[in-house]
C-alpha atoms as a PDB file:
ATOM      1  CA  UNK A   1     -52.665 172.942 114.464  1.00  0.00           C
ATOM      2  CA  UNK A   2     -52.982 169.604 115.488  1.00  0.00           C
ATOM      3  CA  UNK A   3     -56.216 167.932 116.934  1.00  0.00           C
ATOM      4  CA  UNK A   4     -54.580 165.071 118.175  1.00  0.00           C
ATOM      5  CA  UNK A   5     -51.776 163.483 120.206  1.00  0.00           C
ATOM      6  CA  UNK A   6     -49.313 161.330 119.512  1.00  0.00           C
ATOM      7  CA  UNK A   7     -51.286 158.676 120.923  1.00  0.00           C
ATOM      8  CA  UNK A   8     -54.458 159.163 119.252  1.00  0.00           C
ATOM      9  CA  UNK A   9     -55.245 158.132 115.926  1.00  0.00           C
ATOM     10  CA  UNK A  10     -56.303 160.795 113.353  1.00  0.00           C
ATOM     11  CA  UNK A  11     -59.728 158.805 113.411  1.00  0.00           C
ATOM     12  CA  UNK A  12     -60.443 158.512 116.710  1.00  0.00           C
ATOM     13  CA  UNK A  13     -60.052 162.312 116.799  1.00  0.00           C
ATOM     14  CA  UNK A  14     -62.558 162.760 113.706  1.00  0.00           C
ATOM     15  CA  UNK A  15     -65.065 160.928 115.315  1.00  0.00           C
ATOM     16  CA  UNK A  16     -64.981 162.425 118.606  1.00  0.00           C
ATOM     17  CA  UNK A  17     -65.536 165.904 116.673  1.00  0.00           C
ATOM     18  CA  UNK A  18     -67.954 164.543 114.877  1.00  0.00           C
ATOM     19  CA  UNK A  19     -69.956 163.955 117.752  1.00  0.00           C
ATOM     20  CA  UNK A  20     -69.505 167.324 118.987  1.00  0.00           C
ATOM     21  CA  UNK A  21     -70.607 169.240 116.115  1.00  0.00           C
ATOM     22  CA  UNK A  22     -72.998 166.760 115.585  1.00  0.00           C
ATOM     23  CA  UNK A  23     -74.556 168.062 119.764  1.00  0.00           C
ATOM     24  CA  UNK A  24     -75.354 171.571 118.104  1.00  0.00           C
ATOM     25  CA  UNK A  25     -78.000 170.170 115.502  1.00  0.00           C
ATOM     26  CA  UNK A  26     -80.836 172.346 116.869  1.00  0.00           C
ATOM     27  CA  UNK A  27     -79.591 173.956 119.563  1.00  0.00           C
ATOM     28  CA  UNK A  28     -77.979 177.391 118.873  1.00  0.00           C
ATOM     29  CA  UNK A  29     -75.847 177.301 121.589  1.00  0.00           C
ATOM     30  CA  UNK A  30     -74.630 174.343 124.784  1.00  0.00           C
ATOM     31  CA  UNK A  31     -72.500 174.668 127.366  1.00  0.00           C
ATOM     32  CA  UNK A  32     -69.345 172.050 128.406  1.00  0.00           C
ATOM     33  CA  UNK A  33     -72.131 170.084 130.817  1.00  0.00           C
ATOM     34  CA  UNK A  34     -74.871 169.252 127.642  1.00  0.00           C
ATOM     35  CA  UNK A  35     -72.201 168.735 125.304  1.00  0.00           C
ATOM     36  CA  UNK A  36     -70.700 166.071 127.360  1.00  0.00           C
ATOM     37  CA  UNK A  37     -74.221 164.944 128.235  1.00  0.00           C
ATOM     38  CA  UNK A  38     -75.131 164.703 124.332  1.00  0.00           C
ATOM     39  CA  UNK A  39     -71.632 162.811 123.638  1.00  0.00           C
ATOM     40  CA  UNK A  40     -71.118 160.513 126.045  1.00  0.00           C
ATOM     41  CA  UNK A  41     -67.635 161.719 125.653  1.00  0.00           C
ATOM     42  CA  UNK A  42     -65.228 162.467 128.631  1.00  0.00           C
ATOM     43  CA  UNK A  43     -65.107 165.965 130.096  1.00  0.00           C
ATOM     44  CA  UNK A  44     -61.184 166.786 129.737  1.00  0.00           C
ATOM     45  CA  UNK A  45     -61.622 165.236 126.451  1.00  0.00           C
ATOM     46  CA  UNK A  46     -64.754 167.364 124.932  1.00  0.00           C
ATOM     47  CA  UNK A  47     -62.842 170.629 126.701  1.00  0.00           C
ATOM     48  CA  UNK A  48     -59.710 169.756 124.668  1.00  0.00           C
ATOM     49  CA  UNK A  49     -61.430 169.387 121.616  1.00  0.00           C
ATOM     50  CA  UNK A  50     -63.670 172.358 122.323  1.00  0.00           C
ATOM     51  CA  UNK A  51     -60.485 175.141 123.297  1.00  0.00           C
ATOM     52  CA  UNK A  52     -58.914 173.893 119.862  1.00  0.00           C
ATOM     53  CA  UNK A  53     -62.380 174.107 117.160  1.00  0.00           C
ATOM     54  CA  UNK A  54     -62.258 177.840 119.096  1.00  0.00           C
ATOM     55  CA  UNK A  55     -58.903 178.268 117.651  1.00  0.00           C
ATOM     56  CA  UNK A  56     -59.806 176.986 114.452  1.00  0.00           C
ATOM     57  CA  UNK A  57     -63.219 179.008 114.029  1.00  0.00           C
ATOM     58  CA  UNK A  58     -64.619 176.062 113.934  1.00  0.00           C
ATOM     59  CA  UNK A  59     -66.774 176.893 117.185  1.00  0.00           C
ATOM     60  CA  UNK A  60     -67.191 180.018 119.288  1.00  0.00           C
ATOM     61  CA  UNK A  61     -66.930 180.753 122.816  1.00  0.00           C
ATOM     62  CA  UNK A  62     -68.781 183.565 124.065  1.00  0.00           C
ATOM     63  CA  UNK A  63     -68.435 183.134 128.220  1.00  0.00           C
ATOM     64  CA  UNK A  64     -69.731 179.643 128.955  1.00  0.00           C
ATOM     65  CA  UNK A  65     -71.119 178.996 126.044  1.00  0.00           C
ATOM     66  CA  UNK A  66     -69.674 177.562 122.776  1.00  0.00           C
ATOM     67  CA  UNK A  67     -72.101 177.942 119.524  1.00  0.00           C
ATOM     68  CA  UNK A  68     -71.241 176.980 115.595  1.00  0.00           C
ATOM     69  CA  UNK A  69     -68.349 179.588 114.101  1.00  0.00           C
ATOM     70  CA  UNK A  70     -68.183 181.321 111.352  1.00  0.00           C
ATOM     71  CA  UNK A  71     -65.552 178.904 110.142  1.00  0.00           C
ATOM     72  CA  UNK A  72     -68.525 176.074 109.957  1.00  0.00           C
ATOM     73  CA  UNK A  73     -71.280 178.765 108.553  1.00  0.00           C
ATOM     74  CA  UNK A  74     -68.919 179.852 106.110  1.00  0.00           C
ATOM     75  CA  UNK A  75     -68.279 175.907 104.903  1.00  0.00           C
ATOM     76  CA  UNK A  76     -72.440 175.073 105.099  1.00  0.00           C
ATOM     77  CA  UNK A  77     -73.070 178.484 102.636  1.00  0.00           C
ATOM     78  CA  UNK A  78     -70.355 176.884 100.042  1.00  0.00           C
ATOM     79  CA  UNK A  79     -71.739 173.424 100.572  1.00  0.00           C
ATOM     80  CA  UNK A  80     -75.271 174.976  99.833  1.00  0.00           C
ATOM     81  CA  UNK A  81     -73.938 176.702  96.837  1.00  0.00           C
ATOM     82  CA  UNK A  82     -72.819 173.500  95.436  1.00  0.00           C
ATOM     83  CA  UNK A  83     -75.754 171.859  95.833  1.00  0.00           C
ATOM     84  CA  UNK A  84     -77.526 171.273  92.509  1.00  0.00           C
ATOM     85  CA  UNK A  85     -80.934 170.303  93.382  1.00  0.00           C
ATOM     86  CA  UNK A  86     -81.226 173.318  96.045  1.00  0.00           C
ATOM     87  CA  UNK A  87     -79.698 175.368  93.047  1.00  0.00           C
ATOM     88  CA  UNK A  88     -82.048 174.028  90.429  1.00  0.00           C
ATOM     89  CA  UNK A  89     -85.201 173.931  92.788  1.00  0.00           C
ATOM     90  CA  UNK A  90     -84.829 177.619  94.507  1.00  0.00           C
ATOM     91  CA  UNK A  91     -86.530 179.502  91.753  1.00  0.00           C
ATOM     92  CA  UNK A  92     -89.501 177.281  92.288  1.00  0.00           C
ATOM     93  CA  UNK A  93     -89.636 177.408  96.135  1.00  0.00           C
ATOM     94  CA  UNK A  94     -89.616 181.275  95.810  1.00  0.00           C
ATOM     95  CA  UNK A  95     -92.214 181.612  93.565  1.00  0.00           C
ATOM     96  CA  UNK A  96     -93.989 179.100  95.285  1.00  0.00           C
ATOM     97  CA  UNK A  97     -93.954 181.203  99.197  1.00  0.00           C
ATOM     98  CA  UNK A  98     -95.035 184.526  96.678  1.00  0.00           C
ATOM     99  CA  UNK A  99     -98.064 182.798  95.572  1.00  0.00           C
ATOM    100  CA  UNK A 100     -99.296 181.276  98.747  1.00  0.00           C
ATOM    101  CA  UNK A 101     -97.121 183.234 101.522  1.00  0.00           C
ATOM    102  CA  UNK A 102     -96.447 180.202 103.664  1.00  0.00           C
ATOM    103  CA  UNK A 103     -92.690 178.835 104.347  1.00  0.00           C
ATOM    104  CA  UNK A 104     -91.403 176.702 101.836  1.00  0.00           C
ATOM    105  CA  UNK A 105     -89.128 173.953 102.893  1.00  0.00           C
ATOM    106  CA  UNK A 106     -86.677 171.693 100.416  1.00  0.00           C
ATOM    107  CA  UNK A 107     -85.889 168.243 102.019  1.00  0.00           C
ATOM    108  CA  UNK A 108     -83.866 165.316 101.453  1.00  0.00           C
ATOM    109  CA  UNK A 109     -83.929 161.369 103.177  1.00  0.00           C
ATOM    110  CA  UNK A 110     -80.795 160.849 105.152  1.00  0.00           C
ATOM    111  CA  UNK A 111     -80.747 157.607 106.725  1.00  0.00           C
ATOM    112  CA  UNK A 112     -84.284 157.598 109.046  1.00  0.00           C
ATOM    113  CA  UNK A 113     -83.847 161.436 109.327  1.00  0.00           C
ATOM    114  CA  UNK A 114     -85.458 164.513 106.602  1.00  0.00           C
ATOM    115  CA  UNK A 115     -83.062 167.069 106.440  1.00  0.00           C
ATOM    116  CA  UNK A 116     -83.776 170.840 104.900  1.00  0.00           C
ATOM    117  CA  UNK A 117     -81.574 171.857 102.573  1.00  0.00           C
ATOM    118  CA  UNK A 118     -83.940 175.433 102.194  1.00  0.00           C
ATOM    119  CA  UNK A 119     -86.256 177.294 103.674  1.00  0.00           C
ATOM    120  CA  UNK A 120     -88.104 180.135 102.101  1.00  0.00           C
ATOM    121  CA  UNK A 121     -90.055 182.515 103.736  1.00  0.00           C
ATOM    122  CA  UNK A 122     -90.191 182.413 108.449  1.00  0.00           C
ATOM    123  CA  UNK A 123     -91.781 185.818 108.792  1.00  0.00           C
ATOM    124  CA  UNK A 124     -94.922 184.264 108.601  1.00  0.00           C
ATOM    125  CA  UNK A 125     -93.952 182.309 111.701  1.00  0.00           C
ATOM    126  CA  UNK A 126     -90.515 183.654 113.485  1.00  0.00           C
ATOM    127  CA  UNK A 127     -90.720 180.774 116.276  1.00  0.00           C
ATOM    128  CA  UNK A 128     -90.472 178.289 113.641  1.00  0.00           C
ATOM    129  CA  UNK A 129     -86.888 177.180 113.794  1.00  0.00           C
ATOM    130  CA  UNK A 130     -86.057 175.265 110.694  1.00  0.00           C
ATOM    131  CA  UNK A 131     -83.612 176.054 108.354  1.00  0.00           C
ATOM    132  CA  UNK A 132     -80.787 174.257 105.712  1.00  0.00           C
ATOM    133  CA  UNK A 133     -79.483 171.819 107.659  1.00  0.00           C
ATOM    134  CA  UNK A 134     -82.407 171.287 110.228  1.00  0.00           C
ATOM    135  CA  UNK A 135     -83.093 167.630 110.708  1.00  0.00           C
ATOM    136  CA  UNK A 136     -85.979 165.525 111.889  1.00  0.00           C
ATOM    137  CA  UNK A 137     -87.429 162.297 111.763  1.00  0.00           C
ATOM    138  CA  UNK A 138     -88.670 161.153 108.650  1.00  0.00           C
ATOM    139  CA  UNK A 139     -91.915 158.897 110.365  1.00  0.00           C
ATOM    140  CA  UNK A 140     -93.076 161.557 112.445  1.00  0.00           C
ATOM    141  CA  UNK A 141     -92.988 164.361 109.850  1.00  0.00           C
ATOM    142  CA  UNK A 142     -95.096 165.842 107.006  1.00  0.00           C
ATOM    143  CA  UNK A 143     -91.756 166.040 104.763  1.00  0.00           C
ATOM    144  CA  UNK A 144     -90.730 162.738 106.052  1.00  0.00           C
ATOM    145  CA  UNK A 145     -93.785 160.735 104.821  1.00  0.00           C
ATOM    146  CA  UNK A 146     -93.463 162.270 101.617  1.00  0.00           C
ATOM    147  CA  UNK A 147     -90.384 161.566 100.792  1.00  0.00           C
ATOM    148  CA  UNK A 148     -90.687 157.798 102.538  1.00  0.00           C
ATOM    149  CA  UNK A 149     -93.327 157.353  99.569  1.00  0.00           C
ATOM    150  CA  UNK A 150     -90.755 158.178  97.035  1.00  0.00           C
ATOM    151  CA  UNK A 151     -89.667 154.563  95.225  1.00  0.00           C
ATOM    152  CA  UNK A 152     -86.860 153.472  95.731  1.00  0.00           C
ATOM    153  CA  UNK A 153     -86.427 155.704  98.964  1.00  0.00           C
ATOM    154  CA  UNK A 154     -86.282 152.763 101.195  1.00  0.00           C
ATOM    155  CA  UNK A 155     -89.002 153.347 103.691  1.00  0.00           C
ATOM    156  CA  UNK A 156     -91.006 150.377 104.733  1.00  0.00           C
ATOM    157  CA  UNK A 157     -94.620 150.360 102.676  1.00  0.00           C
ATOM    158  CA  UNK A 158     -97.371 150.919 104.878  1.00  0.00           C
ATOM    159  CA  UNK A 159    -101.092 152.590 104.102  1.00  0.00           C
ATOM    160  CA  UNK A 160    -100.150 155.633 104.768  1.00  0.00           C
ATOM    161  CA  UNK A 161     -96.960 156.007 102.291  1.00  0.00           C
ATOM    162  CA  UNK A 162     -98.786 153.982  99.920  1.00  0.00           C
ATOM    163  CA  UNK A 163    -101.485 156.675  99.925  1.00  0.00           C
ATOM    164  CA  UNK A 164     -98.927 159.755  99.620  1.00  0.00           C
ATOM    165  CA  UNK A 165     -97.432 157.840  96.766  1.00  0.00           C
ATOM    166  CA  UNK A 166    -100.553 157.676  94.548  1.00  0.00           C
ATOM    167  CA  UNK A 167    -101.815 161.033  95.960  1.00  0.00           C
ATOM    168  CA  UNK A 168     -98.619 162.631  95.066  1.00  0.00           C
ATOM    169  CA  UNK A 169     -98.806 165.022  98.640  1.00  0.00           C
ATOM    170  CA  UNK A 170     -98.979 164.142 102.513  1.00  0.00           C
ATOM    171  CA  UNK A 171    -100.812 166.730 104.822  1.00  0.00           C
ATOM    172  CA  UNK A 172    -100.288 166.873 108.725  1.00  0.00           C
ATOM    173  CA  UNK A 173    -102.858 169.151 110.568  1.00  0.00           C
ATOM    174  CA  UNK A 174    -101.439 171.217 113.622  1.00  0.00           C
ATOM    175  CA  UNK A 175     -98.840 168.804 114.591  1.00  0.00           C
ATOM    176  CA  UNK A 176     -95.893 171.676 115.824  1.00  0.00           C
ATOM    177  CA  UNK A 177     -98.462 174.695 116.292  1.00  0.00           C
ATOM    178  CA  UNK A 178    -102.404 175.121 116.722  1.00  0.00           C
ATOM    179  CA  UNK A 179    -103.881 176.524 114.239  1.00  0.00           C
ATOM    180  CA  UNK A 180    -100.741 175.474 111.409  1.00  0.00           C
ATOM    181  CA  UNK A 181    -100.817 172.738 108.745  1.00  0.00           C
ATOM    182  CA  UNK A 182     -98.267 171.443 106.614  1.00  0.00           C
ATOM    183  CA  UNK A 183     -98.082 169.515 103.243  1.00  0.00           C
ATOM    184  CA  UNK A 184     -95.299 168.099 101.617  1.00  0.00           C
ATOM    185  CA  UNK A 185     -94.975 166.853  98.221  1.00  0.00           C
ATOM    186  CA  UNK A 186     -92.529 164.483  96.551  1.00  0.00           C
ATOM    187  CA  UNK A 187     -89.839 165.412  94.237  1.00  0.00           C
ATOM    188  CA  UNK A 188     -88.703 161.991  93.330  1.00  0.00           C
ATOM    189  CA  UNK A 189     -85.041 160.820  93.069  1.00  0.00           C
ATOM    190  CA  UNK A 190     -83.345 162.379  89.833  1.00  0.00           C
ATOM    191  CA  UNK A 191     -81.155 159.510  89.518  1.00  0.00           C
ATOM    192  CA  UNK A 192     -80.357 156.257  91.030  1.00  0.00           C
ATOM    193  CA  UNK A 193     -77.394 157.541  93.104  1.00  0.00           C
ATOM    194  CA  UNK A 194     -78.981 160.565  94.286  1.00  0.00           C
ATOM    195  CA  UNK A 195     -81.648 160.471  97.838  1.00  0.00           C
ATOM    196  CA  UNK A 196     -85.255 161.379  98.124  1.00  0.00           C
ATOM    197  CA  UNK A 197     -86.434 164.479  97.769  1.00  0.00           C
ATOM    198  CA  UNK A 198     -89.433 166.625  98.449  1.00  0.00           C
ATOM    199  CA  UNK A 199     -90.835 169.808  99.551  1.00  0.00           C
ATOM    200  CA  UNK A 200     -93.378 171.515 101.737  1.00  0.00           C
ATOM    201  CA  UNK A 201     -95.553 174.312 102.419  1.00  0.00           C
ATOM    202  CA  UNK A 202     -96.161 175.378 106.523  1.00  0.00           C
ATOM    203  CA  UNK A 203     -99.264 178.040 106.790  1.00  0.00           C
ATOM    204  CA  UNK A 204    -102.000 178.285 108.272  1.00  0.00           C
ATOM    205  CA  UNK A 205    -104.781 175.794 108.425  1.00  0.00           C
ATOM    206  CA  UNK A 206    -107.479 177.329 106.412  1.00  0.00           C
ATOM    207  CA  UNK A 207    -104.639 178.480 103.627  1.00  0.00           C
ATOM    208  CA  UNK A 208    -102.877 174.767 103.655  1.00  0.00           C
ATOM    209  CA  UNK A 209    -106.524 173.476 103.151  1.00  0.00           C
ATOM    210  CA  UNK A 210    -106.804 175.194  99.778  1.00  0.00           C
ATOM    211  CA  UNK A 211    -107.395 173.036  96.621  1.00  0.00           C
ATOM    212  CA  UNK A 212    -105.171 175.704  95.019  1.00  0.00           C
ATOM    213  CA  UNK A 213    -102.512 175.700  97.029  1.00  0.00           C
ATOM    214  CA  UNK A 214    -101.815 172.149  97.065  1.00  0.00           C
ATOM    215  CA  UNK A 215    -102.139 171.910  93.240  1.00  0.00           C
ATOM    216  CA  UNK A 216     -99.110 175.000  92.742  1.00  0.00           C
ATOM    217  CA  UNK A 217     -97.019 172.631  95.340  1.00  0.00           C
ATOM    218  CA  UNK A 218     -97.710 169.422  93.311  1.00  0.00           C
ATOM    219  CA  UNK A 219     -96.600 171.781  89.630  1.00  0.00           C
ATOM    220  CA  UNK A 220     -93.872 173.176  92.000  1.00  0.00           C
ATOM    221  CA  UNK A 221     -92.709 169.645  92.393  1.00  0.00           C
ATOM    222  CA  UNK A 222     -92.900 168.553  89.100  1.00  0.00           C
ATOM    223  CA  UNK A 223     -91.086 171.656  87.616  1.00  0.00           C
ATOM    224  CA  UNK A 224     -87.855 171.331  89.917  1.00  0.00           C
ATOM    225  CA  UNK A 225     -88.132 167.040  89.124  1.00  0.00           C
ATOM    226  CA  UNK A 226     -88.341 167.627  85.026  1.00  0.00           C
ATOM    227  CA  UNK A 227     -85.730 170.342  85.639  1.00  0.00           C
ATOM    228  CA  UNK A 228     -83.370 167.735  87.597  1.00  0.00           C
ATOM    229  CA  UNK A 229     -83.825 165.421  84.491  1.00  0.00           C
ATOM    230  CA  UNK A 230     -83.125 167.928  82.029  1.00  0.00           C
ATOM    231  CA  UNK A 231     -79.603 168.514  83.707  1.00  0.00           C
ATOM    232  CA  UNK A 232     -78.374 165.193  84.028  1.00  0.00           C
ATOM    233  CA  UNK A 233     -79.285 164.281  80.548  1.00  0.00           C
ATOM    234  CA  UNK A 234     -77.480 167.218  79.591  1.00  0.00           C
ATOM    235  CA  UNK A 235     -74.370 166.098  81.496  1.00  0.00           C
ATOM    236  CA  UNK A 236     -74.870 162.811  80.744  1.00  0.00           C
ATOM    237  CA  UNK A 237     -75.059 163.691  76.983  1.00  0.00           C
END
């Protein structure tokens, strides 16, 4: 099936569904109205675009509302898969949540934005909504500052990245829930081609405060950065 006319380039129509998958990036599921509203697009146009991602399982349609298919979760598990940091740092982050019982979050710097690429653990905290693919800013976010202090990340120095850098761990106290902290750690960038990356533990306060729970993040951290190494001069050999 085509998802274009004859008088739209192939681009044009990439774009516009770009911006429409792009509209369901934490929201599980919009109706025509807010995905218009989030696009900027034209009504008829979104609609179009909409009926035909149905067809393709791209997007589904339950009444009025449309939500991410299975065609797009099935395409985000093999993209996952293939990841080989997520692959390489997943036996950490496990072992990490069993030893402190908070949720464990792998991140990456995309542009000004962290984005997840795991999440280990959520029973802890079920209205905590994050998950692979969950995106936030990097400035305003305990992930984000860590892996702004990564070199060569290229976030803008200030005191407070500077001081994550030669701390090795940023903490935020209670910024999304009372009562919840967060730090985050940096991983470091394996190579010169690859982004930032870093990871973080959400608990409670008291726990996050723990001397000996940020010390297993920081080994956590340096176990999934020597085992990064390890595999590209191995592939590199």
């Amino acid at each position: 099936m085509q998802l274009h006319s004859s008088a739209e380039s192939p681009t044009g129509t990439l774009q516009r569904v770009a911006l429409i998958l792009d509209a369901f990036t934490g929201a599980e599921t919009l109706n025509l109205s807010q995905i218009v509203a989030a696009t900027g697009l034209p009504r008829t146009s979104v609609h179009r675009a909409l009926e035909q991602l149905v067809l393709l399982r791209w997007v589904h349609r339950h009444g009025m509302d449309y939500q991410l298919g299975m065609r797009m979760i099935e395409l985000g598990a093999v993209a996952a898969q293939q990841n080989s940091l997520r692959r390489i740092a997943l036996p950490s982050l496990r072992r990490l949540h069993r030893e402190t019982g908070c949720i464990v979050h792998l991140g990456v710097l995309d542009g000004p934005d962290a984005v997840y690429l795991e999440k280990v653990g959520g029973d802890l905290v079920p209205s905590i909504r994050s998950g692979a693919g969950y995106r936030l800013p990097a400035k305003s976010s305990t992930i984000g500052k860590a892996l702004l202090a990564v070199e060569g990340s290229g976030g803008v120095d200030t005191p407070d990245t500077d001081r994550v850098r030669e701390l090795r761990i940023a903490y935020g106290q209670e910024r999304c829930m009372k009562g919840f902290s967060c730090v985050a750690v940096p991983i470091g960038p394996m190579e010169r081609t690859e982004s930032a990356a870093a990871l973080s533990v959400f608990g409670p306060a008291g726990k996050i405060a723990d001397k000996h729970l940020r010390v297993s993040a920081q080994l956590a951290a340096t176990e999934i950065c020597r085992r990064m190494r390890d595999r590209h001069q191995r592939v590199g050999a």
